[in-house]
PDB file of N, CA and C in Angstrom:
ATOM      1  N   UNK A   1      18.629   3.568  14.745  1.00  0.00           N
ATOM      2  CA  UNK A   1      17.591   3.602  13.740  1.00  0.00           C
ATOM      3  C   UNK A   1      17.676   2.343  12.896  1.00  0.00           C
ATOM      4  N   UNK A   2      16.810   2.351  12.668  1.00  0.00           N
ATOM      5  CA  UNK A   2      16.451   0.750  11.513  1.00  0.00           C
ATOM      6  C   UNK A   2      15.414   1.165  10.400  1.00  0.00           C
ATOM      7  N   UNK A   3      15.848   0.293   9.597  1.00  0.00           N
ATOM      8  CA  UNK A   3      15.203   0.095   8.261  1.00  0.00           C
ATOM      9  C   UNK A   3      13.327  -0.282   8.249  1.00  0.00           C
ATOM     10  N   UNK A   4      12.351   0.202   7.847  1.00  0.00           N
ATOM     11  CA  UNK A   4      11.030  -0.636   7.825  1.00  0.00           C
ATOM     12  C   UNK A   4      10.627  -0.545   6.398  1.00  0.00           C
ATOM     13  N   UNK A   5       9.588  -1.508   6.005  1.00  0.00           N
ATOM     14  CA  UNK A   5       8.590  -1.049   4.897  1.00  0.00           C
ATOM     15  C   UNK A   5       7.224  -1.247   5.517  1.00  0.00           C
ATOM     16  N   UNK A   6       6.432  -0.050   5.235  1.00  0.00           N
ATOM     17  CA  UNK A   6       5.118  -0.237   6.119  1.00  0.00           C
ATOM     18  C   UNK A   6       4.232  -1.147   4.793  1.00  0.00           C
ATOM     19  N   UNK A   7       3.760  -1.868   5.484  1.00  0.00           N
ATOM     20  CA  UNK A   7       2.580  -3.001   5.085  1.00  0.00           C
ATOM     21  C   UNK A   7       1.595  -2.976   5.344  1.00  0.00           C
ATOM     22  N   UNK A   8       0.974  -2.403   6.180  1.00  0.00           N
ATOM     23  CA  UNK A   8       0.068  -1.974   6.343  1.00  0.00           C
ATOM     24  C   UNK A   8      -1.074  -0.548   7.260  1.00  0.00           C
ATOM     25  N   UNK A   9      -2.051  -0.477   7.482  1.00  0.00           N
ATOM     26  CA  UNK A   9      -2.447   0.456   8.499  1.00  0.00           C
ATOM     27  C   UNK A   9      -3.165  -0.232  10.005  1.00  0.00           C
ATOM     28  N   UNK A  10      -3.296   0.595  10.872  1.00  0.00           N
ATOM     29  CA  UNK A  10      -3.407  -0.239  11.990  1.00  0.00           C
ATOM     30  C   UNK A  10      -4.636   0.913  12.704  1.00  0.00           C
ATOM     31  N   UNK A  11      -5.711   0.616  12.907  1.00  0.00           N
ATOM     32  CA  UNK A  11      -6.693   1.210  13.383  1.00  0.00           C
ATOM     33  C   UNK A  11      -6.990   0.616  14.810  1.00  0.00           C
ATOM     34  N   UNK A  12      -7.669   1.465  16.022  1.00  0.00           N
ATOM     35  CA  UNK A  12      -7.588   0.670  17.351  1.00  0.00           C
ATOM     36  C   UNK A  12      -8.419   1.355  18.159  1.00  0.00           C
ATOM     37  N   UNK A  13      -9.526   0.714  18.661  1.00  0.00           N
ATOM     38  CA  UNK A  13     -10.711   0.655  18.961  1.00  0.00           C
ATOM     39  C   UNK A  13      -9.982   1.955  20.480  1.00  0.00           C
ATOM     40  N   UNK A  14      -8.716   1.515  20.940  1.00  0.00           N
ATOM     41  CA  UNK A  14      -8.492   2.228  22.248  1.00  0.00           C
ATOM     42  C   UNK A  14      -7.686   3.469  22.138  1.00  0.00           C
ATOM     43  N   UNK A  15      -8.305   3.796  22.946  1.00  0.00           N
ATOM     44  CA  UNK A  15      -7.600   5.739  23.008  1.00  0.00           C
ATOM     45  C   UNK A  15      -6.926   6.268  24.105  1.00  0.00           C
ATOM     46  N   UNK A  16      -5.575   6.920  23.751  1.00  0.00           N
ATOM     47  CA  UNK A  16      -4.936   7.144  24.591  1.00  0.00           C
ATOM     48  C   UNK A  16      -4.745   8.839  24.415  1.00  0.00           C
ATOM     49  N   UNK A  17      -4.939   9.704  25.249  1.00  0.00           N
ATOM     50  CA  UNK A  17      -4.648  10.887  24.921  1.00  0.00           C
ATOM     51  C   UNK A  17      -3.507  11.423  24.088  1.00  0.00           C
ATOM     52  N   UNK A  18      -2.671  11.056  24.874  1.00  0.00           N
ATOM     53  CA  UNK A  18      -1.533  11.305  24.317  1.00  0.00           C
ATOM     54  C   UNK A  18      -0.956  11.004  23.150  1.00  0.00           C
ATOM     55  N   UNK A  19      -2.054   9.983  22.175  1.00  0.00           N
ATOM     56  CA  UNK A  19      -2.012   9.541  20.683  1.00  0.00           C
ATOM     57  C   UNK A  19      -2.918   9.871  20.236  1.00  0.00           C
ATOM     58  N   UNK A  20      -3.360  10.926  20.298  1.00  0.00           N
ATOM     59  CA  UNK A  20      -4.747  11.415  19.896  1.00  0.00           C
ATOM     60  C   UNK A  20      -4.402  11.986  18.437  1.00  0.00           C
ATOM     61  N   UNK A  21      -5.056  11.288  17.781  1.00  0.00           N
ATOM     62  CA  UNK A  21      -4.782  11.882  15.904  1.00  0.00           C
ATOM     63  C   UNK A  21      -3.698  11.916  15.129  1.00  0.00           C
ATOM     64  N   UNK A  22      -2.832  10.510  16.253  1.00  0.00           N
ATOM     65  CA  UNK A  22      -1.575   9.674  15.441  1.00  0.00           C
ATOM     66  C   UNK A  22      -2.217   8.440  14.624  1.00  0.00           C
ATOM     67  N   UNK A  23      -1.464   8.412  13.445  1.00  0.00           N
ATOM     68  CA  UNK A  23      -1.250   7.340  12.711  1.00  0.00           C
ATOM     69  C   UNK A  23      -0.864   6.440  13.035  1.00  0.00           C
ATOM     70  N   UNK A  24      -1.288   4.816  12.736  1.00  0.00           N
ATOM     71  CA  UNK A  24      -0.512   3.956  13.721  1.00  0.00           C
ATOM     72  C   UNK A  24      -0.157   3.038  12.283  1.00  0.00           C
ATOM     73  N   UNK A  25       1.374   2.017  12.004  1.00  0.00           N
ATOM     74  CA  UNK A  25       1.484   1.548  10.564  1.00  0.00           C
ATOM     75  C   UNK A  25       2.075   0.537  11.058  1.00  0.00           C
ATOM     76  N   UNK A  26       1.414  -0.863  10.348  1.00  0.00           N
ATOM     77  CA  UNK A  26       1.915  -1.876  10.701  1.00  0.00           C
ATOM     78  C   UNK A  26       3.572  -1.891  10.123  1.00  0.00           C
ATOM     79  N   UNK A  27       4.784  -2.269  10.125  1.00  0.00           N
ATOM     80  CA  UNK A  27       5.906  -2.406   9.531  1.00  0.00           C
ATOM     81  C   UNK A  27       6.768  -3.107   9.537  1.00  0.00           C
ATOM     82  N   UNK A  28       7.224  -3.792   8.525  1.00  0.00           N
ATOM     83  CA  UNK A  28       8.474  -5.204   8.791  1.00  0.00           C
ATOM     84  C   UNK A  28       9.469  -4.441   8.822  1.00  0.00           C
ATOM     85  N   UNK A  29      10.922  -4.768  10.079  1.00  0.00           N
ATOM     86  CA  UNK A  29      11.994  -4.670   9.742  1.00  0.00           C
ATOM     87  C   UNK A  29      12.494  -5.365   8.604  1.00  0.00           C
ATOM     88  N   UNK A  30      13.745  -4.286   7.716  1.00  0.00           N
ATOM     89  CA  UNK A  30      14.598  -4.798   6.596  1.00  0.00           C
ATOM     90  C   UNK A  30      15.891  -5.184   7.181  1.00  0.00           C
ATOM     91  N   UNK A  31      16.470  -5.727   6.208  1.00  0.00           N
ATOM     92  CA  UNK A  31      18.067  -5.392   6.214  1.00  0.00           C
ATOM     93  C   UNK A  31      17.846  -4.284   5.180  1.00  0.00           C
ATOM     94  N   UNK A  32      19.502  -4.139   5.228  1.00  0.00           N
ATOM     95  CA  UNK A  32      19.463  -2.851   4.492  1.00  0.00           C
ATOM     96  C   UNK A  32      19.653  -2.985   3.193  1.00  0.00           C
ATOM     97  N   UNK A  33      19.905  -4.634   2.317  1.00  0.00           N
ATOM     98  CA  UNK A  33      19.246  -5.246   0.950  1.00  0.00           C
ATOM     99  C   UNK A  33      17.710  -5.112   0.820  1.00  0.00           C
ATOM    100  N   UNK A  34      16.734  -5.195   2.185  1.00  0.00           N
ATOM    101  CA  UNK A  34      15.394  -5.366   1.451  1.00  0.00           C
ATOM    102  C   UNK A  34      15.023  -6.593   2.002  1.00  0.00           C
ATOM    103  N   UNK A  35      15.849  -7.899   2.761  1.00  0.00           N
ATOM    104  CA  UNK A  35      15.042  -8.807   3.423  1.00  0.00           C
ATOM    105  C   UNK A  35      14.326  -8.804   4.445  1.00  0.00           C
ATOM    106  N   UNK A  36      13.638  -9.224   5.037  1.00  0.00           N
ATOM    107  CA  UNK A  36      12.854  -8.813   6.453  1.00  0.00           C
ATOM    108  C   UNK A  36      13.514  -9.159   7.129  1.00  0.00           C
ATOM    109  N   UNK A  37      13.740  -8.933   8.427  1.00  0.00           N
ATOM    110  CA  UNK A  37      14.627  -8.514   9.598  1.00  0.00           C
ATOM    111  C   UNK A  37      13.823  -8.608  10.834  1.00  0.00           C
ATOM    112  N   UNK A  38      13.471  -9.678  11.415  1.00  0.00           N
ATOM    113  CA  UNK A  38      12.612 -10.074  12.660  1.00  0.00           C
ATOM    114  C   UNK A  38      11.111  -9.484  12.595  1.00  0.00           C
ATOM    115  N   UNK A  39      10.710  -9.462  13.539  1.00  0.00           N
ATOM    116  CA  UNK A  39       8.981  -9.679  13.532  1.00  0.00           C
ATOM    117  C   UNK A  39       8.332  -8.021  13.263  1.00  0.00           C
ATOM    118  N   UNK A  40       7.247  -8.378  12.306  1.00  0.00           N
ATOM    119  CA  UNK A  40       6.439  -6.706  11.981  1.00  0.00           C
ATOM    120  C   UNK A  40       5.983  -6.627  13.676  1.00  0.00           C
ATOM    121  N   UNK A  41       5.810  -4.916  13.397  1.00  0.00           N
ATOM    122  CA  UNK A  41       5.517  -3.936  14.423  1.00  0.00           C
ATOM    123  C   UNK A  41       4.674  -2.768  14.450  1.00  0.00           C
ATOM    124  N   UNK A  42       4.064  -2.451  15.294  1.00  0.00           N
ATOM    125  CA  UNK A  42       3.307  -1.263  14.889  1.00  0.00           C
ATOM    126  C   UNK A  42       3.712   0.386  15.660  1.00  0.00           C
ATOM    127  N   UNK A  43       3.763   0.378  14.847  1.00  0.00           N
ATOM    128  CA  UNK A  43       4.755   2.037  14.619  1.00  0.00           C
ATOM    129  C   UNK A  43       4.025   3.294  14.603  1.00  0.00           C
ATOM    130  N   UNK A  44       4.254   4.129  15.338  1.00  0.00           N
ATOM    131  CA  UNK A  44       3.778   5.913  15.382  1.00  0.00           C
ATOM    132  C   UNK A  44       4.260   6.336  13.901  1.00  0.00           C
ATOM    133  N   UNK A  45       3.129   7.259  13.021  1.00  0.00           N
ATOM    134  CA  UNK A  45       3.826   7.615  12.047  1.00  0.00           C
ATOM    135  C   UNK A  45       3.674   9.118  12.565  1.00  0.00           C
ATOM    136  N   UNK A  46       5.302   9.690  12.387  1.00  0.00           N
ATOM    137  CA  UNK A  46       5.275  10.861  12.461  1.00  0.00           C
ATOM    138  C   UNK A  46       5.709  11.803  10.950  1.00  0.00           C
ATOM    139  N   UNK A  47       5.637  10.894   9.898  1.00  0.00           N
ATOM    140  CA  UNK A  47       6.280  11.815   8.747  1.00  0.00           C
ATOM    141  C   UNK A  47       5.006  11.422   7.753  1.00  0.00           C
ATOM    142  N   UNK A  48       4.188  11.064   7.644  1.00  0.00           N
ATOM    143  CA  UNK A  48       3.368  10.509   6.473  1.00  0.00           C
ATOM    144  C   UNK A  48       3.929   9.263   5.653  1.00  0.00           C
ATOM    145  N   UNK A  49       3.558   8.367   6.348  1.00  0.00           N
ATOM    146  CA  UNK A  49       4.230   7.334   5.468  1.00  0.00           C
ATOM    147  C   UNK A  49       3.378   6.657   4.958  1.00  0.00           C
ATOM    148  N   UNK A  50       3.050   6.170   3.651  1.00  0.00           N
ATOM    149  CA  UNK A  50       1.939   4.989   3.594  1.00  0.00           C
ATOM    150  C   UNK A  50       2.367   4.045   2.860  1.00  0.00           C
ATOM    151  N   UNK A  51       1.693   2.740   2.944  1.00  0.00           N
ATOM    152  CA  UNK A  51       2.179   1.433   2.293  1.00  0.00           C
ATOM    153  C   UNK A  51       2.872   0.923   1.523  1.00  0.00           C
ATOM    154  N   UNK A  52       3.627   0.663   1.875  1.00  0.00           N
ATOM    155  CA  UNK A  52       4.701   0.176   0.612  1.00  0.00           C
ATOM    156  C   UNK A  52       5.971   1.239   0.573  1.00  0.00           C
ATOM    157  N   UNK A  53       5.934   2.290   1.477  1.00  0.00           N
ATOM    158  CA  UNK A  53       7.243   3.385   1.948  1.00  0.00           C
ATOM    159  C   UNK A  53       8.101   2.478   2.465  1.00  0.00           C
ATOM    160  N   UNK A  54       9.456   2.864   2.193  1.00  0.00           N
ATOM    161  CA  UNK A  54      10.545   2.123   3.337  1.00  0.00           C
ATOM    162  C   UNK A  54      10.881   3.164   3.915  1.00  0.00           C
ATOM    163  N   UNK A  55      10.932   2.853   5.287  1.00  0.00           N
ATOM    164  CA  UNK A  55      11.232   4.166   6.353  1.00  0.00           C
ATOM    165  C   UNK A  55      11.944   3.733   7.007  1.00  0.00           C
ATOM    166  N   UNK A  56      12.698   5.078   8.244  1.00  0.00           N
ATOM    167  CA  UNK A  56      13.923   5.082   9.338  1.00  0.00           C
ATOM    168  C   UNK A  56      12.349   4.649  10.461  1.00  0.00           C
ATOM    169  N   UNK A  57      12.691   4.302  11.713  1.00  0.00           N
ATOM    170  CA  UNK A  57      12.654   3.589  12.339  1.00  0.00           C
ATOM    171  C   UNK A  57      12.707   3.706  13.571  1.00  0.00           C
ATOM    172  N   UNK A  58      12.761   4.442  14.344  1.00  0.00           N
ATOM    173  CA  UNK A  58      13.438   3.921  16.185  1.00  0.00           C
ATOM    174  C   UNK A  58      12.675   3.354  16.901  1.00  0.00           C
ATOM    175  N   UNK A  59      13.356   2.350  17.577  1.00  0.00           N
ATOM    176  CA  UNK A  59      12.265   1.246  18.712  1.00  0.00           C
ATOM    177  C   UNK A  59      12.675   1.200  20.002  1.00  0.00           C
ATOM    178  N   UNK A  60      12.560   2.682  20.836  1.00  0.00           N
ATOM    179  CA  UNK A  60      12.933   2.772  21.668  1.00  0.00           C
ATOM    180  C   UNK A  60      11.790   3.984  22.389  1.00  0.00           C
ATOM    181  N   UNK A  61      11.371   3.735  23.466  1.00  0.00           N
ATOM    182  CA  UNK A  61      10.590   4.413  24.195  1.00  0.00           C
ATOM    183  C   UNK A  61      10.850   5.943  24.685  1.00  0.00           C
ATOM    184  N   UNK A  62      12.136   5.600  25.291  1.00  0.00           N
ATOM    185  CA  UNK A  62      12.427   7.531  25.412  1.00  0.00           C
ATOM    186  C   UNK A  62      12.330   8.392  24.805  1.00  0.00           C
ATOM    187  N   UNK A  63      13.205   7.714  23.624  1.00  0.00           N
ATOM    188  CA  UNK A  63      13.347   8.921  21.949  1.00  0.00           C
ATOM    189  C   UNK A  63      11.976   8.879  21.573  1.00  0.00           C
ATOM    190  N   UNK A  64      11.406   7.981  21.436  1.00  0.00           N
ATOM    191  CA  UNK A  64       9.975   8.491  20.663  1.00  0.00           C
ATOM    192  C   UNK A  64       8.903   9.237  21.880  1.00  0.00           C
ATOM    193  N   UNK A  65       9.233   9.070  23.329  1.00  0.00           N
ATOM    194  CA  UNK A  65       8.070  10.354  23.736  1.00  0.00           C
ATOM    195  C   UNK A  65       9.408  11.623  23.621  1.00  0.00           C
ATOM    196  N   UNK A  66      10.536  11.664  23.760  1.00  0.00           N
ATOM    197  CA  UNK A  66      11.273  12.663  23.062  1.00  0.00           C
ATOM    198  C   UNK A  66      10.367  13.720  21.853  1.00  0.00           C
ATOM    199  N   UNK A  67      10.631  12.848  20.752  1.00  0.00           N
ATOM    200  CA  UNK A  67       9.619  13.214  19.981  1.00  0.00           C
ATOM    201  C   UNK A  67       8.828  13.679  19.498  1.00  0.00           C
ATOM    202  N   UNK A  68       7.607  13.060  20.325  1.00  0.00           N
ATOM    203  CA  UNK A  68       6.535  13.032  20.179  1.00  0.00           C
ATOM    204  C   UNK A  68       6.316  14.273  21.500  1.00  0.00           C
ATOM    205  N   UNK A  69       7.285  14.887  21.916  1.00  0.00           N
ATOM    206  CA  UNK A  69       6.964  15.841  22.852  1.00  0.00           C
ATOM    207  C   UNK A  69       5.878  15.809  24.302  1.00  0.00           C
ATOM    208  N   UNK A  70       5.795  13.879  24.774  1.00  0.00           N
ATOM    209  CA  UNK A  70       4.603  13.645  25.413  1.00  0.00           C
ATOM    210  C   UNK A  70       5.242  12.535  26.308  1.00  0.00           C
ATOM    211  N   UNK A  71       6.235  13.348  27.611  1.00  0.00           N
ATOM    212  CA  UNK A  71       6.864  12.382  28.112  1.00  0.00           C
ATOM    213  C   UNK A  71       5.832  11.357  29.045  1.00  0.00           C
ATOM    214  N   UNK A  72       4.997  10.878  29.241  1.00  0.00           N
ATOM    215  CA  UNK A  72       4.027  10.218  29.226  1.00  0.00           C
ATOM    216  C   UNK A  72       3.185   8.844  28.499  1.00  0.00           C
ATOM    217  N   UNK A  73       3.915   9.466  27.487  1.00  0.00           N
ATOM    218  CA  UNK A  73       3.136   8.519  26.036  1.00  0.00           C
ATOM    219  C   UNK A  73       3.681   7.030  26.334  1.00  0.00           C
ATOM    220  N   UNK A  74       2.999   5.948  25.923  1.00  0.00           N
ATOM    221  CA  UNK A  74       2.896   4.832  25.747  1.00  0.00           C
ATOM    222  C   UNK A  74       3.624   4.286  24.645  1.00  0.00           C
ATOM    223  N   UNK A  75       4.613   4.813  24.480  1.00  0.00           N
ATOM    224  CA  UNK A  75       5.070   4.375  23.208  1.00  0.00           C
ATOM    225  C   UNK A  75       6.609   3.868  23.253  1.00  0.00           C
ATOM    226  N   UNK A  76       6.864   2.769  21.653  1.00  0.00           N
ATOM    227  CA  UNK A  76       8.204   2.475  21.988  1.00  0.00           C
ATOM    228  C   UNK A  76       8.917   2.741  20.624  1.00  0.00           C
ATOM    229  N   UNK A  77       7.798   2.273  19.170  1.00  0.00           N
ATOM    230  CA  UNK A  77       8.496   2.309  17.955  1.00  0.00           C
ATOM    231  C   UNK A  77       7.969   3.843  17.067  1.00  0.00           C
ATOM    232  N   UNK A  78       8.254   4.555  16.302  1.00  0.00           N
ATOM    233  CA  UNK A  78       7.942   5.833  15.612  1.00  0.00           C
ATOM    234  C   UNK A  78       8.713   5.403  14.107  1.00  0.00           C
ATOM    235  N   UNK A  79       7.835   5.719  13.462  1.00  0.00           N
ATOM    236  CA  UNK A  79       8.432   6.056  12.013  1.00  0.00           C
ATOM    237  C   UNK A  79       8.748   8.216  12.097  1.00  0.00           C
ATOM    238  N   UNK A  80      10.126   7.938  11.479  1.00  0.00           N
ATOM    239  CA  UNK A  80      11.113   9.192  11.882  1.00  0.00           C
ATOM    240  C   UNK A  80      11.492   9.571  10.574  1.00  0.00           C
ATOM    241  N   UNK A  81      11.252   9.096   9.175  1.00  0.00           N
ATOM    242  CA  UNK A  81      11.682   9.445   8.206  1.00  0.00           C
ATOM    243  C   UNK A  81      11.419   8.502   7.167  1.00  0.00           C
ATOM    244  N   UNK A  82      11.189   8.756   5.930  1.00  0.00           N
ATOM    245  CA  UNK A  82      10.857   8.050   4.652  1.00  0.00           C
ATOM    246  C   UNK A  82      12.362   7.773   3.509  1.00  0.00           C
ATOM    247  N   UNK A  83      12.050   7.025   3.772  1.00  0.00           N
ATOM    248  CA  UNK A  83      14.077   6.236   2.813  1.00  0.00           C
ATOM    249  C   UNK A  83      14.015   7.146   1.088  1.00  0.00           C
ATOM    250  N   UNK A  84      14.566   7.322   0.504  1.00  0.00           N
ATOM    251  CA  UNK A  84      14.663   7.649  -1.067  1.00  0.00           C
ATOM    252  C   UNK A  84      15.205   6.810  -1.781  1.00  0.00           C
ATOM    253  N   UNK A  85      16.912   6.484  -0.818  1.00  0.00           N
ATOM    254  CA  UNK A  85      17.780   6.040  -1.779  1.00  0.00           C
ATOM    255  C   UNK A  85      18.289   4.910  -0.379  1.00  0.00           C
ATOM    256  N   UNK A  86      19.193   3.176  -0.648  1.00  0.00           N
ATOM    257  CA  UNK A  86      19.630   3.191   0.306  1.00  0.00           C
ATOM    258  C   UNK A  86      21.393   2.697  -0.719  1.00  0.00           C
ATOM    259  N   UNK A  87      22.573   2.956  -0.432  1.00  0.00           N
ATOM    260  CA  UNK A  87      23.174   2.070  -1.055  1.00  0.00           C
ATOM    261  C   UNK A  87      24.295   1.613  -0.218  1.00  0.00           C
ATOM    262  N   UNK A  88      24.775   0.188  -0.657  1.00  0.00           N
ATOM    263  CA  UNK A  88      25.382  -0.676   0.198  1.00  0.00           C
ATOM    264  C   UNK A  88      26.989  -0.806  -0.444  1.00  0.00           C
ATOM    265  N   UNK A  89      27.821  -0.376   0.428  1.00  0.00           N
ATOM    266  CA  UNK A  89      29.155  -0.876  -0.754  1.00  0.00           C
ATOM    267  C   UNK A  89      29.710  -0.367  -2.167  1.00  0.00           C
ATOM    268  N   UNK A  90      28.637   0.602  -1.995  1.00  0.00           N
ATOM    269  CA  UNK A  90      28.804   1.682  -2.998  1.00  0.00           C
ATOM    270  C   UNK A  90      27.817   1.472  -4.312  1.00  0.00           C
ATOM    271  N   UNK A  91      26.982   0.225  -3.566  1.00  0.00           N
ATOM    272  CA  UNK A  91      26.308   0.279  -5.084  1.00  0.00           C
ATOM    273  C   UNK A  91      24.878   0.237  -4.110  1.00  0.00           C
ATOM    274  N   UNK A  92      23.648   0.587  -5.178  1.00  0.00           N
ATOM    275  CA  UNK A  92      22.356   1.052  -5.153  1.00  0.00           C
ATOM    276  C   UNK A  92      21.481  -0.575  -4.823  1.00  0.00           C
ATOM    277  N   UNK A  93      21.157  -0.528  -3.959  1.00  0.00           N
ATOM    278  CA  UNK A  93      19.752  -1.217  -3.915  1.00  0.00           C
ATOM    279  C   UNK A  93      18.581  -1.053  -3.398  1.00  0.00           C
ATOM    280  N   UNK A  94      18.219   0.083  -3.201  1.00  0.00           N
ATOM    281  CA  UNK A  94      17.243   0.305  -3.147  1.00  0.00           C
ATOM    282  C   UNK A  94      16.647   1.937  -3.564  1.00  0.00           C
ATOM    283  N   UNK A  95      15.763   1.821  -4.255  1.00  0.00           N
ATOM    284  CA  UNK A  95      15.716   3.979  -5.183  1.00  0.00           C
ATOM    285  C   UNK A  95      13.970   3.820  -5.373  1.00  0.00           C
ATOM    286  N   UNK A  96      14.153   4.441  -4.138  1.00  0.00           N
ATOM    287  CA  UNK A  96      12.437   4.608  -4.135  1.00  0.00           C
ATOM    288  C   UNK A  96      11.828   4.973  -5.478  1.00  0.00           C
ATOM    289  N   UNK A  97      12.582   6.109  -6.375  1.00  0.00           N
ATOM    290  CA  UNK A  97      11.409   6.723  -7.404  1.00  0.00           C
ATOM    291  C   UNK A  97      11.767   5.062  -8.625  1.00  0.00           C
ATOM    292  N   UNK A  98      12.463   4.220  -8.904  1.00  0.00           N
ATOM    293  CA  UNK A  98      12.401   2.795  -9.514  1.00  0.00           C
ATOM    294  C   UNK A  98      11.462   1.721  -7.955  1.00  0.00           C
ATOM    295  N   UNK A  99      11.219   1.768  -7.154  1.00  0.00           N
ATOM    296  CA  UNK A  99      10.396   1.422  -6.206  1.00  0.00           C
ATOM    297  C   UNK A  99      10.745  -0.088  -5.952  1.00  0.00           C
ATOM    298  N   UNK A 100      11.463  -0.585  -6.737  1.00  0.00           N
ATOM    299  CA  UNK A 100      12.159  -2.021  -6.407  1.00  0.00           C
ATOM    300  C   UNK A 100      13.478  -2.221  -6.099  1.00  0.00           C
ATOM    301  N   UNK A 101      13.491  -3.253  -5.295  1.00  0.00           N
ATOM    302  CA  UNK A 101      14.914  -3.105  -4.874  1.00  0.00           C
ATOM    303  C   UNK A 101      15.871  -4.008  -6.275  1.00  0.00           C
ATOM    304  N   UNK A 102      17.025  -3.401  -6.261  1.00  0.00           N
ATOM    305  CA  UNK A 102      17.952  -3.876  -7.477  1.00  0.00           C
ATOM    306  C   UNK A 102      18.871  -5.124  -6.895  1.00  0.00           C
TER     307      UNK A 102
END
């Protein structure tokens, strides 16, 4: 699992059954300070995530038709969970309800 913050939404003219009335969210990998972490991606949302959420992550094809219960599906990345708190070393940098990282 990895770190994201979704940036944006991702709408798409093409239809695949098996994503039928999924959310799709653009998202930069973090580190786990809050810097970006290689190239944005577009991600299955399976928890409700919207803009500006930092979320868990997996970018792997099996686990997400796992998942997504649709061994079939076209898919590789899923948002799997919405972050609250993250802390590093014992100290806090990142607390969703202050929404900036420290």
């Amino acid at each position: 699992m990895l770190i994201a913050e979704v940036v944006g939404n991702v709408t798409s003219p093409i239809q695949v059954d098996s994503l039928n009335g999924r959310t799709l969210l653009l998202i930069q990998p973090l580190t786990p300070e809050g810097s970006p972490s290689g190239n944005a991606r577009i991600a299955i949302d399976t928890v409700g995530a919207g803009e500006g959420d930092r979320v868990l992550m997996i970018d792997e094809g099996n686990s997400g038709r796992q998942i997504l219960g649709a061994p079939d599906a076209p898919v590789k990345t899923l948002i799997v969970g919405v972050i609250d708190h993250v802390e590093v070393g014992g100290e806090s940098v990142y607390d969703h309800c202050e929404g900036v990282s420290t």
